[in-house]
Protein backbone atom coordinates (compact mmCIF):
# COMPACT_ATOMS: atom_id res chain seq x y z
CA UNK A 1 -34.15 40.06 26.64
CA UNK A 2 -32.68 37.28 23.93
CA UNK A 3 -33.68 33.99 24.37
CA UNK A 4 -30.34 33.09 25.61
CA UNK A 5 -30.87 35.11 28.41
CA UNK A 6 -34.33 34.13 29.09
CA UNK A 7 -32.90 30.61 29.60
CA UNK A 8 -29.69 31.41 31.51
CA UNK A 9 -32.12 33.70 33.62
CA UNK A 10 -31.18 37.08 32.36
CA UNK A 11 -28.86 39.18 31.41
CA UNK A 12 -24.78 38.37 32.85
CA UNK A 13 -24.10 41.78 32.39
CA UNK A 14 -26.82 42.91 34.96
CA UNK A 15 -26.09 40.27 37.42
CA UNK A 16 -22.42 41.11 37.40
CA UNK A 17 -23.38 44.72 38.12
CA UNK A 18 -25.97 43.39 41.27
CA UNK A 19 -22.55 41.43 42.28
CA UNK A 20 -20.58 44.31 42.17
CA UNK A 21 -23.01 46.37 44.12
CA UNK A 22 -23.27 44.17 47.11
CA UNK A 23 -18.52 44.34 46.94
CA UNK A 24 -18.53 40.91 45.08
CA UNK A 25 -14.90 40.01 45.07
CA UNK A 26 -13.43 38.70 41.80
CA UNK A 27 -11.27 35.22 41.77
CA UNK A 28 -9.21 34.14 38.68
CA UNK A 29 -9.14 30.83 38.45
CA UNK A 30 -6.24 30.44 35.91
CA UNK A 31 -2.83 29.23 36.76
CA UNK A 32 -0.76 31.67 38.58
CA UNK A 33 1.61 31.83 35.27
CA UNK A 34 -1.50 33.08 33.04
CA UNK A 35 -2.55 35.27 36.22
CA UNK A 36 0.74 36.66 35.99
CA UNK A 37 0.60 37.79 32.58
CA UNK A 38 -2.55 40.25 32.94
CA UNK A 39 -5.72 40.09 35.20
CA UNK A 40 -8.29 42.47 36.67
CA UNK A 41 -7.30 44.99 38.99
CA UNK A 42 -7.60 43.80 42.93
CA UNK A 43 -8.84 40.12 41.50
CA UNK A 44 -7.23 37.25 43.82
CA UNK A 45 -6.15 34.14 42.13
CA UNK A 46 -6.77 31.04 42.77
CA UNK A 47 -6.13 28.46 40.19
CA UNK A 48 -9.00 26.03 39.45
CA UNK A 49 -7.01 23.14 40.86
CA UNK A 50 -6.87 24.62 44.41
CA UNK A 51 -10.65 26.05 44.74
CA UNK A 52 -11.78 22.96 46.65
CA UNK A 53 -9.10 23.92 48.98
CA UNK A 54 -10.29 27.46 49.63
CA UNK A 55 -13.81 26.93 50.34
CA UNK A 56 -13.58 27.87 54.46
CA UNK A 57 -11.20 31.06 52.82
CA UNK A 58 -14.13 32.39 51.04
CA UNK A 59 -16.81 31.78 52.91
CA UNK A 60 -14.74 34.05 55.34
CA UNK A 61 -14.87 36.77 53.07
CA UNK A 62 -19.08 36.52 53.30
CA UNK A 63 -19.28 38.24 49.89
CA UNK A 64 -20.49 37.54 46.71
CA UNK A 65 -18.21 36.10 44.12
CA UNK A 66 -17.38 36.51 40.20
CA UNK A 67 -15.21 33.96 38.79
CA UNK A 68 -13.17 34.46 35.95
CA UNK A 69 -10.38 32.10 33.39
CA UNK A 70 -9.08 33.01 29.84
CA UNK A 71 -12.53 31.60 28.56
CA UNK A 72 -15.32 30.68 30.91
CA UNK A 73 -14.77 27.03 30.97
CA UNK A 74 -13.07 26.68 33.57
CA UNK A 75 -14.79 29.56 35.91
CA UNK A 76 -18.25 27.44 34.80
CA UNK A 77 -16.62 24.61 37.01
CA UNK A 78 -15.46 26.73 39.81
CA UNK A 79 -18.78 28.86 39.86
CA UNK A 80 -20.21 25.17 40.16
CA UNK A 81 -18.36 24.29 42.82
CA UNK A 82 -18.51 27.43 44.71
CA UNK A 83 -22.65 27.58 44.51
CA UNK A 84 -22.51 23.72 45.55
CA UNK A 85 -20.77 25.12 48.88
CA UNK A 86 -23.42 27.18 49.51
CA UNK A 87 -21.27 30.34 47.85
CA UNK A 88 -23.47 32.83 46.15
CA UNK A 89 -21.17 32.91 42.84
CA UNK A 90 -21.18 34.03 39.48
CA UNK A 91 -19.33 32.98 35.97
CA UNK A 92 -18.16 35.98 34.78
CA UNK A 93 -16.38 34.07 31.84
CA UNK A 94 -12.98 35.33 30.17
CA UNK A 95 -11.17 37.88 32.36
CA UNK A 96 -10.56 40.16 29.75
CA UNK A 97 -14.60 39.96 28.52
CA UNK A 98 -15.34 40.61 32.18
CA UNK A 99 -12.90 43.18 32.46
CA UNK A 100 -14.68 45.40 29.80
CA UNK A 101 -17.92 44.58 31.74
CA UNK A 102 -16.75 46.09 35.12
């Protein structure tokens, strides 16, 4: 274990393999035109924009979640948001880093 993941509290790899275990469900939180264009297989999008919106939506699901953008910056806010709604959720960063992780 790197530093990096000492402070981050371990590896994202391994905690995005624990979160697919327990049926995590992925959401893309990229504009529906970038969504459009290429995303993981059976993700749902919803842009970051909307996410306050959807809170009652995913709680529904009563799953896990990954969060993904074309970088991580703007998953980082949603996974923010999402945990601050008592959400148990993940940055899983870029889509297409993530998507080589899965």
């Amino acid at each position: 274990m790197g530093l990096f993941d000492f402070l981050t509290g371990g590896n994202k790899t391994d905690k995005i393999k624990d979160f697919q275990s327990r049926g995590a469900v992925i959401i893309d939180v990229r504009t529906k035109a970038e969504f459009a264009q290429g995303a993981i297989a059976g993700s749902k999008n919803m842009p970051l924009q909307t996410i306050s919106t959807q809170i009652a939506t995913i709680k529904k699901l009563n799953k896990p979640v990954i969060v993904c953008c074309a970088s991580g910056m703007r998953s980082a806010n949603a996974a923010s948001i999402l945990n601050s709604n008592d959400i148990e959720t993940i940055n899983g960063g870029g889509w297409l880093s993530l998507n080589n992780k899965l």
